[in-house]
C-alpha atoms as a PDB file:
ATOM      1  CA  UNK A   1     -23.250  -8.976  -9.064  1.00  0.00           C
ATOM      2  CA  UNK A   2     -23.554  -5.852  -6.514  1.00  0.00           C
ATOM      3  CA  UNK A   3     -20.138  -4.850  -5.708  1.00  0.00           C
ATOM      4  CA  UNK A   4     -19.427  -1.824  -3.560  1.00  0.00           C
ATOM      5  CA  UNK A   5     -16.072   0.117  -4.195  1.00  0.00           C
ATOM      6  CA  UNK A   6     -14.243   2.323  -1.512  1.00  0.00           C
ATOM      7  CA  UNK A   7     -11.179   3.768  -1.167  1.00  0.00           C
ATOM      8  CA  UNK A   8     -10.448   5.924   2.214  1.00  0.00           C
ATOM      9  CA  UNK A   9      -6.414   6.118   1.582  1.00  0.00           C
ATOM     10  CA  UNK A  10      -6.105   9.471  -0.052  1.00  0.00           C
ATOM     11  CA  UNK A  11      -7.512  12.653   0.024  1.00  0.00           C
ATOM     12  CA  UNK A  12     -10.432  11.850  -1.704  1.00  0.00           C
ATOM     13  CA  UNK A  13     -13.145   9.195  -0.129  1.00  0.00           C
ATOM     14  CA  UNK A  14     -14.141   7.565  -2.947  1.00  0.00           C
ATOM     15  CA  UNK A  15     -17.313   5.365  -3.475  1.00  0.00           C
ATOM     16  CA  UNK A  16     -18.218   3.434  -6.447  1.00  0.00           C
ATOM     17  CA  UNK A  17     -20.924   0.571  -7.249  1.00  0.00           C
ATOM     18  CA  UNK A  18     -21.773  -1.832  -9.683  1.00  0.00           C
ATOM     19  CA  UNK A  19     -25.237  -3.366  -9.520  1.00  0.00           C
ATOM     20  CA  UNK A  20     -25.852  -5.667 -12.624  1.00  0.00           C
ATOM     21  CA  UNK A  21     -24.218  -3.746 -14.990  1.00  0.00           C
ATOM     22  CA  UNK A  22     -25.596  -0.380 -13.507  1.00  0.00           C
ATOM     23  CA  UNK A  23     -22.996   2.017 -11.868  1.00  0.00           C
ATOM     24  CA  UNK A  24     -23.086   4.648  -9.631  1.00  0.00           C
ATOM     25  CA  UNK A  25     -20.500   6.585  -8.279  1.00  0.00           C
ATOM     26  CA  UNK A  26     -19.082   8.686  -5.580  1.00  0.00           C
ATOM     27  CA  UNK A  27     -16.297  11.208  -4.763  1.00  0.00           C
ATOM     28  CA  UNK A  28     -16.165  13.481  -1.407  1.00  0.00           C
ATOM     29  CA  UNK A  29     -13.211  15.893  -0.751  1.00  0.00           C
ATOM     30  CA  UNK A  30     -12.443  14.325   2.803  1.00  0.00           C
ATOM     31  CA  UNK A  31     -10.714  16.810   4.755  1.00  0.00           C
ATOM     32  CA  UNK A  32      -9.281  14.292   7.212  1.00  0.00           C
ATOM     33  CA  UNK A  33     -12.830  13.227   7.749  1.00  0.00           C
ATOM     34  CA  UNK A  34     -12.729   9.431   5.981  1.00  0.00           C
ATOM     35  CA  UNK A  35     -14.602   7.909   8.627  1.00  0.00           C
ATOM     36  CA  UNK A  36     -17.418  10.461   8.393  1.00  0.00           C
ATOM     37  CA  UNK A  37     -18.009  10.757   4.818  1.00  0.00           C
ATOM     38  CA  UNK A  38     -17.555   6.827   3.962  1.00  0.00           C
ATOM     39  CA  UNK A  39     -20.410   5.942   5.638  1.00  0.00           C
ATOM     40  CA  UNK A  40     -22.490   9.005   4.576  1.00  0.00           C
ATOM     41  CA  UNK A  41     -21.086   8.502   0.553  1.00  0.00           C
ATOM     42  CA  UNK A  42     -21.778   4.365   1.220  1.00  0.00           C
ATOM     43  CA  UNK A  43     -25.555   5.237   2.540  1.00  0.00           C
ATOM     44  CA  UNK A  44     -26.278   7.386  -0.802  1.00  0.00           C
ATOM     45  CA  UNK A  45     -24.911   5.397  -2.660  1.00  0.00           C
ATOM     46  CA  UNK A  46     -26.953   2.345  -2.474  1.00  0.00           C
ATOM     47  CA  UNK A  47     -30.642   4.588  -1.007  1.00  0.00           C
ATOM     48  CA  UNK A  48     -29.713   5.994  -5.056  1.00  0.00           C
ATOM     49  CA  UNK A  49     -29.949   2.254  -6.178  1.00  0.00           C
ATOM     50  CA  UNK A  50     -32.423   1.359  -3.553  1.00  0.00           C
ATOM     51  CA  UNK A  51     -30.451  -1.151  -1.913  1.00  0.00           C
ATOM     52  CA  UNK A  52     -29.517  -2.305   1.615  1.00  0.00           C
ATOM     53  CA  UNK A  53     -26.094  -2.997   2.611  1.00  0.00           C
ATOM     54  CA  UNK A  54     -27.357  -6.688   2.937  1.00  0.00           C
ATOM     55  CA  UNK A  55     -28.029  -6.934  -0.272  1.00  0.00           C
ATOM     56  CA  UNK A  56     -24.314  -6.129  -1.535  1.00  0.00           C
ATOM     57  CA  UNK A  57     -22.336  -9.256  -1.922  1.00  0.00           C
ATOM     58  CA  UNK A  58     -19.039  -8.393  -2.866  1.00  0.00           C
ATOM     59  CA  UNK A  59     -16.752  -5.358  -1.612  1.00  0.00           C
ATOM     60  CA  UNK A  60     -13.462  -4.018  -2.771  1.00  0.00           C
ATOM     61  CA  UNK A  61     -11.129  -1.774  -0.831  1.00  0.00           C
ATOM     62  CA  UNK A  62      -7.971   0.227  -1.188  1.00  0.00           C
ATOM     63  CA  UNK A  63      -5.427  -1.093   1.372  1.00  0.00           C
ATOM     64  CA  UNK A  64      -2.692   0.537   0.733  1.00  0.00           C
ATOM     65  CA  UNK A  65      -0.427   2.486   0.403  1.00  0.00           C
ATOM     66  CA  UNK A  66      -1.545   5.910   1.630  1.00  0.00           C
ATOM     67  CA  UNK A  67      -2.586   7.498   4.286  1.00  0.00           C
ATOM     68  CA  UNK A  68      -2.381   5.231   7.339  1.00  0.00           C
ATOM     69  CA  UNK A  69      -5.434   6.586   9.682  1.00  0.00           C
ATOM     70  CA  UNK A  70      -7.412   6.813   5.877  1.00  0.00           C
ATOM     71  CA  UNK A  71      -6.174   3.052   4.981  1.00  0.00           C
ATOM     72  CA  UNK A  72      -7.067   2.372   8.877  1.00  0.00           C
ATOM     73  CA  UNK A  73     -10.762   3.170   8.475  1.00  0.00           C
ATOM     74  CA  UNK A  74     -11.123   1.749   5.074  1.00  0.00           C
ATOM     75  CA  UNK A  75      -9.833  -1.231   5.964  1.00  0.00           C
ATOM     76  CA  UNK A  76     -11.765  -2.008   9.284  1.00  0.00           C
ATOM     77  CA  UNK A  77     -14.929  -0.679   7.672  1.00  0.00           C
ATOM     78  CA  UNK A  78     -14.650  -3.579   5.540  1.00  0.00           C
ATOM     79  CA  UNK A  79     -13.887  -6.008   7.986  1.00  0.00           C
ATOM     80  CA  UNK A  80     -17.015  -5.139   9.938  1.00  0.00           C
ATOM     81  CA  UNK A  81     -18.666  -5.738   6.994  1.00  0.00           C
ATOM     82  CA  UNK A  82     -17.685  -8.868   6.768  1.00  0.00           C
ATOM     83  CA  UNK A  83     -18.054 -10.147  10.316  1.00  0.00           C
ATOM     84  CA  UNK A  84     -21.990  -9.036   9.845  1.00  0.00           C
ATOM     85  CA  UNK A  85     -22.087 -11.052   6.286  1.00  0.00           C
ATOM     86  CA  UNK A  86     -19.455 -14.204   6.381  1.00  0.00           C
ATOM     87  CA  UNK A  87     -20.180 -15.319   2.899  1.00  0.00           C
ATOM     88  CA  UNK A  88     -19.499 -11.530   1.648  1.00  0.00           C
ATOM     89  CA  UNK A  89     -16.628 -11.733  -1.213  1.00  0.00           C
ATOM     90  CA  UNK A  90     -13.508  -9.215  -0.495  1.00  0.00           C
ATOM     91  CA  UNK A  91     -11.088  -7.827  -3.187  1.00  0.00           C
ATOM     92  CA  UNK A  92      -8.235  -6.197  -1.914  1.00  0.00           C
ATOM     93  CA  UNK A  93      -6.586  -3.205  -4.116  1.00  0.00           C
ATOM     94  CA  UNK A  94      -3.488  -2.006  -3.722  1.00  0.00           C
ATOM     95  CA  UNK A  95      -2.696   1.871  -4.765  1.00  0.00           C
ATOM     96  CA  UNK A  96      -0.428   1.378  -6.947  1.00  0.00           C
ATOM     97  CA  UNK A  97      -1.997  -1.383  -8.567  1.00  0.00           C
ATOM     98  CA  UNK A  98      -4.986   0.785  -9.190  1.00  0.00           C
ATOM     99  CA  UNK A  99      -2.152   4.067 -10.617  1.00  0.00           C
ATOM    100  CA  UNK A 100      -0.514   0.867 -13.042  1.00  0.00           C
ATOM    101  CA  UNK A 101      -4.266  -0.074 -14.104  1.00  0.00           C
ATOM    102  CA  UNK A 102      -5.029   3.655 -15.078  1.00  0.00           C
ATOM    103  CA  UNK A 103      -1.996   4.490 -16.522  1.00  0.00           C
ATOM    104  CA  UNK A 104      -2.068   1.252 -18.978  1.00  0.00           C
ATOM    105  CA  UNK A 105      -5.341   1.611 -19.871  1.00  0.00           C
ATOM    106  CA  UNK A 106      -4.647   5.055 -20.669  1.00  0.00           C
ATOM    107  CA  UNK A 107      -2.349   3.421 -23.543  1.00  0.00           C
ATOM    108  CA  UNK A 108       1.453   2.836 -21.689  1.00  0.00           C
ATOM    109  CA  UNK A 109       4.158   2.212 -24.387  1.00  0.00           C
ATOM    110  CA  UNK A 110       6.994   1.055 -21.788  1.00  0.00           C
ATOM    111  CA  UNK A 111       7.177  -0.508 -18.724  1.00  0.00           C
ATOM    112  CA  UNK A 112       6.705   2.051 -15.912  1.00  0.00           C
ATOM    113  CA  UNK A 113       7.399   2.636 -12.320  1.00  0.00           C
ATOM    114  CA  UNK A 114       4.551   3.866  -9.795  1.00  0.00           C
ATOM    115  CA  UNK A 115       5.110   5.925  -7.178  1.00  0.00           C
ATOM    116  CA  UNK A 116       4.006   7.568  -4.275  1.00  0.00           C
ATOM    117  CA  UNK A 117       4.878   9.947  -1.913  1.00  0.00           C
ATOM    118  CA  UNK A 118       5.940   8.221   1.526  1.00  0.00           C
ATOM    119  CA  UNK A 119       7.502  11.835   2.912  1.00  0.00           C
ATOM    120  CA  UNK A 120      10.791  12.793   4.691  1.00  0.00           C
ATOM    121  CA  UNK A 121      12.493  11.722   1.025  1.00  0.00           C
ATOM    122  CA  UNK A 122      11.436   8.449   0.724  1.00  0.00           C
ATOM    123  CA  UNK A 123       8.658   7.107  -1.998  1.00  0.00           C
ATOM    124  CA  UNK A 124       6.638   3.635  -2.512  1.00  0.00           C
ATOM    125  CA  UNK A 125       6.729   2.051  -5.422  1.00  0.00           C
ATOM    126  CA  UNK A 126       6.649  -0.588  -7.985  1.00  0.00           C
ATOM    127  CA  UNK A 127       7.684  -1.688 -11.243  1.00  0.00           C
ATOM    128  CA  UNK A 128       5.079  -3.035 -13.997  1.00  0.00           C
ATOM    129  CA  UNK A 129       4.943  -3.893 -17.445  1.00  0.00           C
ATOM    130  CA  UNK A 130       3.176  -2.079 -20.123  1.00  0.00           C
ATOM    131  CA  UNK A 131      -0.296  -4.131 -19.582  1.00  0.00           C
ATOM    132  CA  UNK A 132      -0.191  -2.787 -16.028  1.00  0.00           C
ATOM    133  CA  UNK A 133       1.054  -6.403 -13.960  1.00  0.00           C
ATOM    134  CA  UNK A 134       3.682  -5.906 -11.707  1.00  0.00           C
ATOM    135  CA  UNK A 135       7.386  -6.813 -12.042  1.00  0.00           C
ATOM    136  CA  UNK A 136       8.439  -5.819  -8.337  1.00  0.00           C
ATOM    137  CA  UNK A 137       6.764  -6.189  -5.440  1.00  0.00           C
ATOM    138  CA  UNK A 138       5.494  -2.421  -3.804  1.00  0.00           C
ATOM    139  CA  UNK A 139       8.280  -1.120  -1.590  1.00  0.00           C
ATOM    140  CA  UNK A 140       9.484   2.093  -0.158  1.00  0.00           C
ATOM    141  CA  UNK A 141      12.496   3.537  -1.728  1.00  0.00           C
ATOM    142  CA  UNK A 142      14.907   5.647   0.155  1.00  0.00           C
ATOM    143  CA  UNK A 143      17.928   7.546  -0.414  1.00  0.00           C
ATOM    144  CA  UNK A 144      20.839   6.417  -3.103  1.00  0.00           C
ATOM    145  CA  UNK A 145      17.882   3.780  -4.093  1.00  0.00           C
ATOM    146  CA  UNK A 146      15.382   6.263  -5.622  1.00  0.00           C
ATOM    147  CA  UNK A 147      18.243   5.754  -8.643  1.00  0.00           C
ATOM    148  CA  UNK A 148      16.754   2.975  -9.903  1.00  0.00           C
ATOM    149  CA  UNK A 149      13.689   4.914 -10.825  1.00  0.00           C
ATOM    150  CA  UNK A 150      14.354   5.395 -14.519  1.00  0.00           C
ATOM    151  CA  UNK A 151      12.500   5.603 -17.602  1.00  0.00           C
ATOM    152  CA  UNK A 152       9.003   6.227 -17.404  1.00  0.00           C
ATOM    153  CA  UNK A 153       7.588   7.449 -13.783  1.00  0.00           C
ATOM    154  CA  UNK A 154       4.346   7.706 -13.117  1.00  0.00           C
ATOM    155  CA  UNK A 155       3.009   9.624 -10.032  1.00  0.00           C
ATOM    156  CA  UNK A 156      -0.229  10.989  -8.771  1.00  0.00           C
ATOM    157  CA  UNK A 157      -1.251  14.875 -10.225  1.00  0.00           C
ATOM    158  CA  UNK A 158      -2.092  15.863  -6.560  1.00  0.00           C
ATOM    159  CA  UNK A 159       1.664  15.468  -5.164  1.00  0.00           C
ATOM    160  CA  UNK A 160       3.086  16.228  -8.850  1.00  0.00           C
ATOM    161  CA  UNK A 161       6.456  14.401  -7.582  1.00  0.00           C
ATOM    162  CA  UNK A 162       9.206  16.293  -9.351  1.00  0.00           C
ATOM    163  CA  UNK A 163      10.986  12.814 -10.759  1.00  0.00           C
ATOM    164  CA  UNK A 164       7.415  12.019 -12.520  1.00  0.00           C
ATOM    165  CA  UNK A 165       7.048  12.182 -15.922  1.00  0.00           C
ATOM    166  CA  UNK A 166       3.617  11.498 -16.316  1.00  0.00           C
ATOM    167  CA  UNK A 167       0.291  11.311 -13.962  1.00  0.00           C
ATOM    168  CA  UNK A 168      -2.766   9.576 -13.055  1.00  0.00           C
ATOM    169  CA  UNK A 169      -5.927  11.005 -11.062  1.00  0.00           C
ATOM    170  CA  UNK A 170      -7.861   8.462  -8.813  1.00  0.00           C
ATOM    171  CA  UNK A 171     -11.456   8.083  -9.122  1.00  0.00           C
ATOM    172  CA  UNK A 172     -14.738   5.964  -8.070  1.00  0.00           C
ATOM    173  CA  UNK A 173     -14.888   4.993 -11.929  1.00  0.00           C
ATOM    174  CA  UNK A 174     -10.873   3.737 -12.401  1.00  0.00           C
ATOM    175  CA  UNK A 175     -11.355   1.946  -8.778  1.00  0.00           C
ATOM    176  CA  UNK A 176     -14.580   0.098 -10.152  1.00  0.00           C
ATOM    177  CA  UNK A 177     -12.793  -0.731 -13.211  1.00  0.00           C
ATOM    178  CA  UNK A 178      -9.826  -2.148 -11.627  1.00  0.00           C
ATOM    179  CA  UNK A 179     -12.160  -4.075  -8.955  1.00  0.00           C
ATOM    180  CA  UNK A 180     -14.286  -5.367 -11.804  1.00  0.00           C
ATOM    181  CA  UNK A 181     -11.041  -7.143 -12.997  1.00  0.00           C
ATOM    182  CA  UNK A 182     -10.248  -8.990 -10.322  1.00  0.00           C
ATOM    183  CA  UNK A 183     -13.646  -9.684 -10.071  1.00  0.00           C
ATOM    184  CA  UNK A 184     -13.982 -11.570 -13.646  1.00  0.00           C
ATOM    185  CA  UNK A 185     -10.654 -13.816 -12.697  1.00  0.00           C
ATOM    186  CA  UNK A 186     -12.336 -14.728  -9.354  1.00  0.00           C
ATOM    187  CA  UNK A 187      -9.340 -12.766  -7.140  1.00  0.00           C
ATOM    188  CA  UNK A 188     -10.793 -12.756  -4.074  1.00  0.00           C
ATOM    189  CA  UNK A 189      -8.801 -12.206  -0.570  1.00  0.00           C
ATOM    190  CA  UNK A 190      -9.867 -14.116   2.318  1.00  0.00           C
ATOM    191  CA  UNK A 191     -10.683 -12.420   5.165  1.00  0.00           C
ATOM    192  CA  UNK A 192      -8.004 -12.968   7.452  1.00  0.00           C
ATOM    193  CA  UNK A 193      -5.826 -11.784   4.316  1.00  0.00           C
ATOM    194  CA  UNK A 194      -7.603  -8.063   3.966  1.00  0.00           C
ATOM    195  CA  UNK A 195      -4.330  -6.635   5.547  1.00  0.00           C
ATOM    196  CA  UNK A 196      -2.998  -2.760   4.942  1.00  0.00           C
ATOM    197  CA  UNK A 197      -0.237  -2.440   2.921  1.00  0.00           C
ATOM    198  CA  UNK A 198       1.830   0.158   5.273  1.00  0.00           C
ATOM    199  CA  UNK A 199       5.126  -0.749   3.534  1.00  0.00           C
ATOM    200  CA  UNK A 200       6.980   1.998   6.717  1.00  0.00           C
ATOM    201  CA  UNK A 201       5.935   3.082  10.501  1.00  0.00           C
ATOM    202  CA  UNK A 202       3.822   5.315  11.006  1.00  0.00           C
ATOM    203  CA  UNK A 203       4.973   8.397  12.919  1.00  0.00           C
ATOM    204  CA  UNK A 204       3.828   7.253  16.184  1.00  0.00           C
ATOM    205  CA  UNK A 205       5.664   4.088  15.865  1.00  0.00           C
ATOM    206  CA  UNK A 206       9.151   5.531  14.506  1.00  0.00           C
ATOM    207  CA  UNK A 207       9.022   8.218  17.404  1.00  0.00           C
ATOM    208  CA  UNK A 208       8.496   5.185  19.695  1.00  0.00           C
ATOM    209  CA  UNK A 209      11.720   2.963  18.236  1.00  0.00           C
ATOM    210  CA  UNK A 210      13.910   6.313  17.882  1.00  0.00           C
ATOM    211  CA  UNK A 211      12.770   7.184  22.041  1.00  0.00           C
ATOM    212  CA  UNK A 212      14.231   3.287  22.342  1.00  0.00           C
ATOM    213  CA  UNK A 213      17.269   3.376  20.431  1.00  0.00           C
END
């Protein structure tokens, strides 16, 4: 197996790969620069394991949610990928699936909410049992619904959400973990199916349908 990890949706561009049982990992503060330092962390990467990007036959990705330009470039980077090498495998990892798979390995007594923050009051989220599978779908929460977030709520340390009560940090290690999952049950998304999760507009398109209403 040589599976390459990334994950361009937060603030962190995070790089991670397994190469018969030998990791490596990678983690640049982006600064808005995703599409930059993927491609730079992806080339150390595998010149570290003396590899070509041929050679890698399975990537996973972070699709969402998160930052849409971030999600954007992770995304389509993967795609391109793909178009070069047809027979290349694709995992598809959603955020929140990743914050569950962290926070239940981490030892999660309860069921537990995830959440993220979406901005102007509203949050994604999703519901999942203490193992870390889900029990909603992801959504985006808004207004008198954010009510139903009770018991325990698990958020990300960076945005320290103030109806949180516990935290999770993202990293190339978690993200290979999580990725090496759905690798051993053979969860694999077809191509067509690598889609971002968005789960709202972005601000471009909600300016757009507010100028038309």
């Amino acid at each position: 197996m040589k599976l390459l990890c990334i994950s361009t949706a937060f603030k962190n561009t995070d790089i991670a790969l397994c190469v018969d049982g030998n990791r490596l990992y990678k983690s640049i503060d982006s600064n808005a620069k995703q599409s930059e330092n993927a491609l730079v962390a992806i080339d150390e990467v595998l010149k570290d394991s003396k590899l070509d990007i041929s050679d890698i036959d399975t990537v996973a990705v972070v699709v969402g949610p998160g930052s849409f330009t971030g999600i954007r470039i992770g995304v389509g980077l993967v795609k391109g990928m793909s178009l070069a090498k047809p027979d290349l495998k694709l995992i598809s990892i959603c955020s929140l699936d990743l914050m569950a798979h962290i926070h239940a390995d981490s030892g999660a007594k309860n069921e537990f909410w995830c959440v993220i923050n979406a901005l102007s009051g509203n949050i994604f989220a999703c519901k999942y049992d203490q193992k870390g599978e889900r029990l909603t779908q992801p959504t985006m929460l808004t207004g008198d619904e954010l009510a139903c977030l009770n018991g325990d709520v698990v958020g990300l340390k960076d945005e320290n959400l103030g109806m949180c009560n516990s935290f999770v940090e993202f990293s190339p290690e978690s993200l290979l973990s999580l990725a090496e999952k759905y690798y051993s049950k053979n969860e694999f998304t077809p191509e067509n199916l690598l889609l971002p999760i968005y789960l709202r507009k972005s601000q471009a398109e909600q300016a757009y349908a507010d100028k038309k209403d």
